[in-house]
N, C-alpha and C. Protein backbone atom coordinates (compact mmCIF):
# COMPACT_ATOMS: atom_id res chain seq x y z
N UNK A 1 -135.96 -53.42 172.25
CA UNK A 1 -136.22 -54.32 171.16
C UNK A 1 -137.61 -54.02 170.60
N UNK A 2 -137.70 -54.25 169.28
CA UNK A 2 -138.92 -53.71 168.80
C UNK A 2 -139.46 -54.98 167.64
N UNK A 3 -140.83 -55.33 168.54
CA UNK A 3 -141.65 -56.39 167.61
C UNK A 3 -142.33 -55.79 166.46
N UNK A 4 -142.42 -57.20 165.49
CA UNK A 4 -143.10 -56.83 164.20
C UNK A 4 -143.95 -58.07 164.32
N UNK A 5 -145.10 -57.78 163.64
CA UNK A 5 -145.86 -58.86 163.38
C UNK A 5 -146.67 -58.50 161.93
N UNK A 6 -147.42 -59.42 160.37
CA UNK A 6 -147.55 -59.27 159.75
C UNK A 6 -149.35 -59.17 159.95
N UNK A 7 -150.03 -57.92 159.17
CA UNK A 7 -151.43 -58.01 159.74
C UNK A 7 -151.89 -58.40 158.92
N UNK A 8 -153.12 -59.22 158.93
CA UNK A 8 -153.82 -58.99 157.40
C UNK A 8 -153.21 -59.88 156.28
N UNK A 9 -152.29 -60.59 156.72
CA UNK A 9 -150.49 -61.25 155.87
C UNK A 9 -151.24 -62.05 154.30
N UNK A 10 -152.57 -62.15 154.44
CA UNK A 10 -153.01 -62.90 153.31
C UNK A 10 -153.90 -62.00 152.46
N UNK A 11 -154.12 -60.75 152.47
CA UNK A 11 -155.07 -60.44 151.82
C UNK A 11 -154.92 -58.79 151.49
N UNK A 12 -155.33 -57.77 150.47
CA UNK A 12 -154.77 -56.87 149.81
C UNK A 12 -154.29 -55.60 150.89
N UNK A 13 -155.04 -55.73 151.91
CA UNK A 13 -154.76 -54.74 152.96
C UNK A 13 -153.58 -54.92 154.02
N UNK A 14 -152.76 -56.23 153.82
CA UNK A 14 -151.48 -56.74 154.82
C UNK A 14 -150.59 -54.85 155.21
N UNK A 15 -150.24 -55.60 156.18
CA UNK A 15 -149.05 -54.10 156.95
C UNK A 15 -148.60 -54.71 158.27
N UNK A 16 -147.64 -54.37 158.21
CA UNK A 16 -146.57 -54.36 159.53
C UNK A 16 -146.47 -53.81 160.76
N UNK A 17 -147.06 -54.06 161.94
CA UNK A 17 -147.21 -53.73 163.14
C UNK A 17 -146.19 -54.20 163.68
N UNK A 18 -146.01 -53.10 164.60
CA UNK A 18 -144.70 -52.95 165.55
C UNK A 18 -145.17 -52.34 166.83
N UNK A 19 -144.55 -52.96 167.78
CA UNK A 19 -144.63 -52.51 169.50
C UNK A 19 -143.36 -52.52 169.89
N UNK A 20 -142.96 -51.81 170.64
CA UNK A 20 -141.85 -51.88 171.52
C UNK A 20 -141.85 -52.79 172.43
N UNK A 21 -141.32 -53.91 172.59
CA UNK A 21 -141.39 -54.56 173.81
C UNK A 21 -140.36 -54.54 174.90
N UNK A 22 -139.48 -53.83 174.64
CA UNK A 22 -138.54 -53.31 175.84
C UNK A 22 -138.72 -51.37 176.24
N UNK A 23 -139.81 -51.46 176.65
CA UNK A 23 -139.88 -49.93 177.30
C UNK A 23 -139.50 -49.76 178.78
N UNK A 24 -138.92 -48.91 178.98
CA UNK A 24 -138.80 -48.47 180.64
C UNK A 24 -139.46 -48.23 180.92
N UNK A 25 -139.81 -48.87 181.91
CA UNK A 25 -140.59 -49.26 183.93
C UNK A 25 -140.30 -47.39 183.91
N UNK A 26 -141.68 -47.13 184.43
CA UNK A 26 -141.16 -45.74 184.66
C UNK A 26 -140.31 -44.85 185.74
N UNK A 27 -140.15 -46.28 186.96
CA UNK A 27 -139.14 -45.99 187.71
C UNK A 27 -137.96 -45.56 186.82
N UNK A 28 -137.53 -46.34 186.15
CA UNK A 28 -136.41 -46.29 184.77
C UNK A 28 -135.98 -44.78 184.12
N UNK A 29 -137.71 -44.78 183.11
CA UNK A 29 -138.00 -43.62 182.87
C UNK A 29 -137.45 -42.14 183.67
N UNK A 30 -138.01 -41.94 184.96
CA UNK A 30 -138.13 -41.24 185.35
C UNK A 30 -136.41 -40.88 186.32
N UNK A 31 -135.71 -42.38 186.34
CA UNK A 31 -134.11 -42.07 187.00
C UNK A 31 -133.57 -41.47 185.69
N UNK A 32 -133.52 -41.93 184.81
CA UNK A 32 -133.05 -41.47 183.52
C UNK A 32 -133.50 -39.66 183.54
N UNK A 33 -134.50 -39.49 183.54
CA UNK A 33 -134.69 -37.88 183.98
C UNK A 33 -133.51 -37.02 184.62
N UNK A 34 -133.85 -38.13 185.86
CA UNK A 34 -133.44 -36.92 186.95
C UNK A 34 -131.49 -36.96 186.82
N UNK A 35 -131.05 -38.41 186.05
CA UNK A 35 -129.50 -38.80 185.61
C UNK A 35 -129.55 -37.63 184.67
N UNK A 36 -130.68 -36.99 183.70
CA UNK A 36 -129.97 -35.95 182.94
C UNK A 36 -130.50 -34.47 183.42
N UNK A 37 -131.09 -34.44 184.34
CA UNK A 37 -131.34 -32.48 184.73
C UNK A 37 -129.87 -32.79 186.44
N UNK A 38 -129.34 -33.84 186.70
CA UNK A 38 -128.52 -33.43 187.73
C UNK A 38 -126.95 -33.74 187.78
N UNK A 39 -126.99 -35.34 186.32
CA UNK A 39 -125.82 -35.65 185.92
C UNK A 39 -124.49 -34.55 186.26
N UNK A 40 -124.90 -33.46 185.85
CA UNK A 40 -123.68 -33.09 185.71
C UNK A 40 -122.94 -31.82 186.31
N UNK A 41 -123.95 -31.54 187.74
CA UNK A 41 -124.20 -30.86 188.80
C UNK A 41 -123.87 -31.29 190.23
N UNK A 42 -124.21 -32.87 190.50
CA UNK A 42 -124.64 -33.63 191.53
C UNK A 42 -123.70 -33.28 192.45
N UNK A 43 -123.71 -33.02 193.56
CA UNK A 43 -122.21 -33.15 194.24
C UNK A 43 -122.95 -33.43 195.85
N UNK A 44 -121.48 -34.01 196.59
CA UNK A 44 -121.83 -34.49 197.76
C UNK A 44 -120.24 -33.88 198.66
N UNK A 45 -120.85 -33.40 200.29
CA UNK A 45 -120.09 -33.12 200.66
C UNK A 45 -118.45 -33.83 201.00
N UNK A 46 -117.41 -33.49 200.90
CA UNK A 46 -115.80 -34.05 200.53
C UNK A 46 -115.11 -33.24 201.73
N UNK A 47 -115.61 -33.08 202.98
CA UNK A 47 -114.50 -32.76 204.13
C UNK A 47 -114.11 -31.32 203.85
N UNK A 48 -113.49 -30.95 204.77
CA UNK A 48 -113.36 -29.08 204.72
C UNK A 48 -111.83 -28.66 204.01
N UNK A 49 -111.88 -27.61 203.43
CA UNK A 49 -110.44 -26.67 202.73
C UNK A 49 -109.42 -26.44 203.93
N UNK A 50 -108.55 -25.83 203.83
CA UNK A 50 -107.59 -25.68 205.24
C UNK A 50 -107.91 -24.25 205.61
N UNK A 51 -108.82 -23.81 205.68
CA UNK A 51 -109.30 -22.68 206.20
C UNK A 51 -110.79 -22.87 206.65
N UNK A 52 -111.02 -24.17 206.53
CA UNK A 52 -112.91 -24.91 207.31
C UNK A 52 -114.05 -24.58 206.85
N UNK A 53 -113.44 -24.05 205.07
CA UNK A 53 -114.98 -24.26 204.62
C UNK A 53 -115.24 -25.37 203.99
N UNK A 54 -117.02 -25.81 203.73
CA UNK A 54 -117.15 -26.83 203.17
C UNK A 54 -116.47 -27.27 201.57
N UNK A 55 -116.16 -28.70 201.69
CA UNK A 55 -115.09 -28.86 200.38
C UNK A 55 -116.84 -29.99 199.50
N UNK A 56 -117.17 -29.65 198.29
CA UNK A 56 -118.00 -30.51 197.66
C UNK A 56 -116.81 -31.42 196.37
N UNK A 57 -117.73 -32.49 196.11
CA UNK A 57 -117.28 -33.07 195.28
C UNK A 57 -118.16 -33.91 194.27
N UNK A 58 -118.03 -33.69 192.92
CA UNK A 58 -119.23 -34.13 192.27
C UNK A 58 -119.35 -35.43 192.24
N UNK A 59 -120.79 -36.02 192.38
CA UNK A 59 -120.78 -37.35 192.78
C UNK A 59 -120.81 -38.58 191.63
N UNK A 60 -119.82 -39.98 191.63
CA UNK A 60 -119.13 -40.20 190.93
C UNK A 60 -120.89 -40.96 189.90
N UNK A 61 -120.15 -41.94 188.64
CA UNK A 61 -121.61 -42.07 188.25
C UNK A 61 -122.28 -43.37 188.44
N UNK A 62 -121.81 -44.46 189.50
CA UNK A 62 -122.63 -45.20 190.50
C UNK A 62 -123.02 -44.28 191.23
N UNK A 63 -122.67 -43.96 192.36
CA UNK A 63 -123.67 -42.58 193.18
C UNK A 63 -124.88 -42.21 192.52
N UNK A 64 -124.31 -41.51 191.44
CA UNK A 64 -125.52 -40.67 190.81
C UNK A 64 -126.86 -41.77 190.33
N UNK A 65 -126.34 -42.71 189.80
CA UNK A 65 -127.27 -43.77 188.88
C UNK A 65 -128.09 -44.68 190.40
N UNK A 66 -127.27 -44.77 191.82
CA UNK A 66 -128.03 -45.51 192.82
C UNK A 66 -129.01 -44.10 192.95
N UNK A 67 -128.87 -43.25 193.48
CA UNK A 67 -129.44 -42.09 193.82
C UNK A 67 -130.89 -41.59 193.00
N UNK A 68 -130.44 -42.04 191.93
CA UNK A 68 -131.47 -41.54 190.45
C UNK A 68 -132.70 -42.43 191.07
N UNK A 69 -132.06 -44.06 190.92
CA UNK A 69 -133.29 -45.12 191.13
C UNK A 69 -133.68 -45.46 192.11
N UNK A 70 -133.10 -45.00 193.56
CA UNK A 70 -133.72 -44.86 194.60
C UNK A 70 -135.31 -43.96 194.91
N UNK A 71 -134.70 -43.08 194.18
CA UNK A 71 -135.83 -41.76 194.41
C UNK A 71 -137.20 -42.08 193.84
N UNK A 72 -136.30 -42.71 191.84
CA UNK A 72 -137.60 -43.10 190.96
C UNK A 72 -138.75 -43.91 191.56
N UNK A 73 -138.01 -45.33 192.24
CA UNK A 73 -138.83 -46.30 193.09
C UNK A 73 -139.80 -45.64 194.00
N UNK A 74 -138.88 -44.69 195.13
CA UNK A 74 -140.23 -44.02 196.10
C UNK A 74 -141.32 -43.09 195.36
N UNK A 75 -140.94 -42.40 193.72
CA UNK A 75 -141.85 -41.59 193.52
C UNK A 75 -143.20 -42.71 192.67
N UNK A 76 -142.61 -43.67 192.75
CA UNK A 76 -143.20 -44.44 191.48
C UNK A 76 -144.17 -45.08 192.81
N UNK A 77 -144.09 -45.69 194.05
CA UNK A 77 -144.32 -46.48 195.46
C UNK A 77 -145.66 -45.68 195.04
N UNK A 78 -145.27 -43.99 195.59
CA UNK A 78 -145.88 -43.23 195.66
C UNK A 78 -147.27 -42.95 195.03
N UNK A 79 -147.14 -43.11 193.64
CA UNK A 79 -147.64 -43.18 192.50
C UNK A 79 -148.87 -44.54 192.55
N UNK A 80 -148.48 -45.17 192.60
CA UNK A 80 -148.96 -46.48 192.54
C UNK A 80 -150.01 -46.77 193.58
N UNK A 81 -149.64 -46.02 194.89
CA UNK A 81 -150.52 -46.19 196.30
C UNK A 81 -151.51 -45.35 196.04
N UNK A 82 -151.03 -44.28 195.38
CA UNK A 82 -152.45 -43.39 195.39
C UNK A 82 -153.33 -43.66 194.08
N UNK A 83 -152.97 -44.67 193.14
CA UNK A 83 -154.05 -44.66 191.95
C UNK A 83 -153.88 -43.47 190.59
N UNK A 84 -152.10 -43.47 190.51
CA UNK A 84 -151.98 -42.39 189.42
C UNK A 84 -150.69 -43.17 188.41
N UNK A 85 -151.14 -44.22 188.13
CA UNK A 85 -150.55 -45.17 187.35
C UNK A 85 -151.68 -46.11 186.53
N UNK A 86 -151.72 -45.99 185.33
CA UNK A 86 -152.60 -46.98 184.32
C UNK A 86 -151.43 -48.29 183.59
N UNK A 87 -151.99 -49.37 184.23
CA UNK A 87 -151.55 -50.72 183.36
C UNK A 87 -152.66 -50.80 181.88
N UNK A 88 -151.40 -50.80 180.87
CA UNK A 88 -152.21 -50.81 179.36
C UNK A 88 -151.84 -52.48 179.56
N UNK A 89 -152.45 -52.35 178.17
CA UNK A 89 -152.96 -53.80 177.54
C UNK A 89 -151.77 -54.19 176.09
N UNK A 90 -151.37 -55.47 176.47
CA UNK A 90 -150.57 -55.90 175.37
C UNK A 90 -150.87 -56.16 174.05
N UNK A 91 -151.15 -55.31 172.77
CA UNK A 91 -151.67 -55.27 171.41
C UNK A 91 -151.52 -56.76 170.90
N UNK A 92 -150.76 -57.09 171.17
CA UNK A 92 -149.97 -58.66 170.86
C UNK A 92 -151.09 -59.92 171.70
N UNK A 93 -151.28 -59.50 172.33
CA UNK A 93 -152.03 -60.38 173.08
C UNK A 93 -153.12 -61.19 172.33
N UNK A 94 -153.05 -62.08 171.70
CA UNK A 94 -154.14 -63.21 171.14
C UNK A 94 -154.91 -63.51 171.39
N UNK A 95 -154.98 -63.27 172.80
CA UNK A 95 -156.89 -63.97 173.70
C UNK A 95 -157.62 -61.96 173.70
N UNK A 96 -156.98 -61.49 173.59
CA UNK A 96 -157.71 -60.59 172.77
C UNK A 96 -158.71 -60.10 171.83
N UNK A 97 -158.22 -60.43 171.06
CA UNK A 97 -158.70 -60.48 169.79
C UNK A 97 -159.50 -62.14 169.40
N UNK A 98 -159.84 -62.87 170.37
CA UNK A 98 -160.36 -63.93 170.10
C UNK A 98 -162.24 -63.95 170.37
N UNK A 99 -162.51 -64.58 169.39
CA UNK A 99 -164.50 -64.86 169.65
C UNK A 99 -164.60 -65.70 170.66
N UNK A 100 -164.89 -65.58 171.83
CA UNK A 100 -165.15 -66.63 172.78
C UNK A 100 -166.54 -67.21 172.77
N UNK A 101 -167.04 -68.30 172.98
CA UNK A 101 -168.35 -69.19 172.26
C UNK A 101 -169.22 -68.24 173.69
N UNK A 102 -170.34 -67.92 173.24
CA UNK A 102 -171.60 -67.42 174.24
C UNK A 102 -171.49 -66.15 174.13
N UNK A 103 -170.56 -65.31 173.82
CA UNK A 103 -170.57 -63.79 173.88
C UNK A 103 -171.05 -63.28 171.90
């Protein structure tokens, strides 16, 4: 979903600002990745041929989509413990942009 808000709304310079406010968590982000470099490769072992070699079978697309966001979560855990993740700031945010009395 994508916000609009009017800037300026009274005076010759007004314009239309927009943020995304539904972006993917980069856990998200990053299952979505790995759902499209393995989507359509993935396979998991399916029991042996009648001659005992291994039989694969590509894995269905719950499998693939638990699998994706399992991984994203530990790389993201990962991420997060060591200090290689930045929390931005909401543009929208009103106490922002506010004069607070003494400063």
């Amino acid at each position: 979903m994508i916000k609009t808000k009017i800037v300026n709304k009274y005076s010759n310079s007004a314009h239309i600002m927009t943020h995304e406010s539904e972006i993917l968590e980069n856990e998200a982000r990053l299952a979505m990745i790995m759902i499209e470099k393995w989507g359509m490769v993935a396979a998991l072992p399916d029991g042996e041929d009648t001659t005992g070699r291994q039989k694969m079978r590509i894995m269905t697309p719950t499998e693939l989509v638990n699998r994706a966001f399992i991984t994203a979560k530990l790389a993201m855990a990962y991420a997060r413990k060591n200090g290689l993740v930045h929390i931005a700031v909401d543009p929208f945010d009103e106490t922002l942009n506010e004069n607070k009395e003494g400063e």
